[in-house]
N, C-alpha and C. Protein backbone atom coordinates (compact mmCIF):
# COMPACT_ATOMS: atom_id res chain seq x y z
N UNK A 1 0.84 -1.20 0.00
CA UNK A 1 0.00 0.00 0.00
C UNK A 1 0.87 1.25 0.00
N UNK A 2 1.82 0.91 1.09
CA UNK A 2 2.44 2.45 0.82
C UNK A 2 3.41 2.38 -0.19
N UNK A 3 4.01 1.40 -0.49
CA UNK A 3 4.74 1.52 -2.33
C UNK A 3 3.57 1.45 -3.30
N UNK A 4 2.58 1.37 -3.42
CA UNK A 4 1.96 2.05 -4.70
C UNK A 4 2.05 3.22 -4.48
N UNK A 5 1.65 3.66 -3.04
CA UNK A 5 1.10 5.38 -3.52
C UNK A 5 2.15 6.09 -3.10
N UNK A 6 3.46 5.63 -3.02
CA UNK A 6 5.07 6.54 -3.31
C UNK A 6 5.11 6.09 -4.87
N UNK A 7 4.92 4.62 -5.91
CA UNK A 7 4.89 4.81 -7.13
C UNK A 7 4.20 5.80 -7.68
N UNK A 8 3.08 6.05 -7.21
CA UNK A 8 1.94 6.68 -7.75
C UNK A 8 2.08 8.59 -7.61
N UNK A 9 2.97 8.35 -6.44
CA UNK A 9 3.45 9.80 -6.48
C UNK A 9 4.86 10.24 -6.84
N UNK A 10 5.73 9.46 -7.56
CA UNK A 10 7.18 9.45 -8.30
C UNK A 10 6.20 9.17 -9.52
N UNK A 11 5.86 8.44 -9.64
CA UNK A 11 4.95 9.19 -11.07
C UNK A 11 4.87 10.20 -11.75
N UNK A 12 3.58 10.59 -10.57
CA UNK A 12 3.44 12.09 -10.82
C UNK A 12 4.65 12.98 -10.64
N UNK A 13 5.55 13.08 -10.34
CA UNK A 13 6.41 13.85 -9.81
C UNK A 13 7.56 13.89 -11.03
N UNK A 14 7.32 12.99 -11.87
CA UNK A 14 8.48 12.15 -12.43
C UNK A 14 8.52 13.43 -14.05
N UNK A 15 7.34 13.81 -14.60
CA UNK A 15 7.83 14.92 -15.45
C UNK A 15 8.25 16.29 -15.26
N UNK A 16 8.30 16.59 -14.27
CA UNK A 16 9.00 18.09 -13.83
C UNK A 16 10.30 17.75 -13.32
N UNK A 17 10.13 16.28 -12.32
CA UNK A 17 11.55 16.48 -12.25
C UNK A 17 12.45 16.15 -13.48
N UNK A 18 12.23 15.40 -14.49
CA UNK A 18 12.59 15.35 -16.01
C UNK A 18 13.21 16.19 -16.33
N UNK A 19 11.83 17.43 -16.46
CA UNK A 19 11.98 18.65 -17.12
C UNK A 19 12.97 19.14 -16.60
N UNK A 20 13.23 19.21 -15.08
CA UNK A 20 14.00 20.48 -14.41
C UNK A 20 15.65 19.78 -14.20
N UNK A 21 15.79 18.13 -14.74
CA UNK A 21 16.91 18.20 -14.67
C UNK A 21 17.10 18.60 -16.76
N UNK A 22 16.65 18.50 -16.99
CA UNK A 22 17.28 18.76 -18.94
C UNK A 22 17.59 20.31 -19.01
N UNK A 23 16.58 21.07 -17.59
CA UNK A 23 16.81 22.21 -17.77
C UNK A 23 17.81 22.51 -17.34
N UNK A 24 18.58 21.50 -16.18
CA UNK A 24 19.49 21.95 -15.13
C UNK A 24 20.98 21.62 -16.42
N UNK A 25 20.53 20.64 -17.00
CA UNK A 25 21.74 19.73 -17.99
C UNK A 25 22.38 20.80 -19.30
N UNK A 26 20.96 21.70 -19.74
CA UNK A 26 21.02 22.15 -20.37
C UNK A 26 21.90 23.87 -20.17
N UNK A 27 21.63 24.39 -18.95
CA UNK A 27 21.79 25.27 -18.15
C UNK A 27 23.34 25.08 -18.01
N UNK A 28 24.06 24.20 -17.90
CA UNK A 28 25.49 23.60 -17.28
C UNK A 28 26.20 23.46 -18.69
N UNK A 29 25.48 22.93 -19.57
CA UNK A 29 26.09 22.84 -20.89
C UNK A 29 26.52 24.18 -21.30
N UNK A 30 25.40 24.88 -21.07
CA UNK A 30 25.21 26.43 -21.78
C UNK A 30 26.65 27.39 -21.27
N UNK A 31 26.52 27.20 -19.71
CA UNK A 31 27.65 27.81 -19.03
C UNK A 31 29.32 27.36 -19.38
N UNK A 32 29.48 26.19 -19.60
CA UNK A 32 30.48 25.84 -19.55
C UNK A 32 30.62 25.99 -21.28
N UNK A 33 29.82 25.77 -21.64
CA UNK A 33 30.43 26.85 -23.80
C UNK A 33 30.74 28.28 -23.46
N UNK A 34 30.21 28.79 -22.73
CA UNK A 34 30.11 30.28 -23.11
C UNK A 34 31.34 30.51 -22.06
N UNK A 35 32.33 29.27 -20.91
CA UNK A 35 33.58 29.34 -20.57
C UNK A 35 34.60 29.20 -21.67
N UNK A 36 34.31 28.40 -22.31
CA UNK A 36 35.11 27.64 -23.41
C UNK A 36 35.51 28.70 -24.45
N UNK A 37 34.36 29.33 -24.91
CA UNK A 37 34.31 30.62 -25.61
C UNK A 37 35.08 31.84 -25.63
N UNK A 38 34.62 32.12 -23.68
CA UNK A 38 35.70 33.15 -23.40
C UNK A 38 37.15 32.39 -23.43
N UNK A 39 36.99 31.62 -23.37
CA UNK A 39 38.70 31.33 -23.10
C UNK A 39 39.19 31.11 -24.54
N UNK A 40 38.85 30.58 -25.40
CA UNK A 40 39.59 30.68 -26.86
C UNK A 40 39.60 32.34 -27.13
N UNK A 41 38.98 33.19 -27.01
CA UNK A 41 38.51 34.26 -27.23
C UNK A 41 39.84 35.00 -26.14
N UNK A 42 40.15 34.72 -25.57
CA UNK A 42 41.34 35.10 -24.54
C UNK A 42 42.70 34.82 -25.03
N UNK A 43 42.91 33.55 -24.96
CA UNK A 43 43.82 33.16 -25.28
C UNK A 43 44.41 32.86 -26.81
N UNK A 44 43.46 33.18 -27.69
CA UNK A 44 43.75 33.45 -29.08
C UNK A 44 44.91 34.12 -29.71
């Protein structure tokens, strides 16, 4: 009983946290180009 309704609520829970890690993945990617960037851009 109480593992269905922790499945049942990682379920539900389960597309935002999705979302908010691709956002977090995406967010980290973003930062670390726009390091990469400055630094060729520096050291050029």
């Amino acid at each position: 009983m109480i593992l269905s309704s922790l499945n049942m609520f990682l379920s539900a829970r389960r597309g935002i946290h999705i979302s908010f890690c691709i956002r977090m993945f995406v967010i980290t990617n973003f930062s670390i180009s726009i390091n990469w960037m400055i630094e060729l851009v520096i050291f050029r």
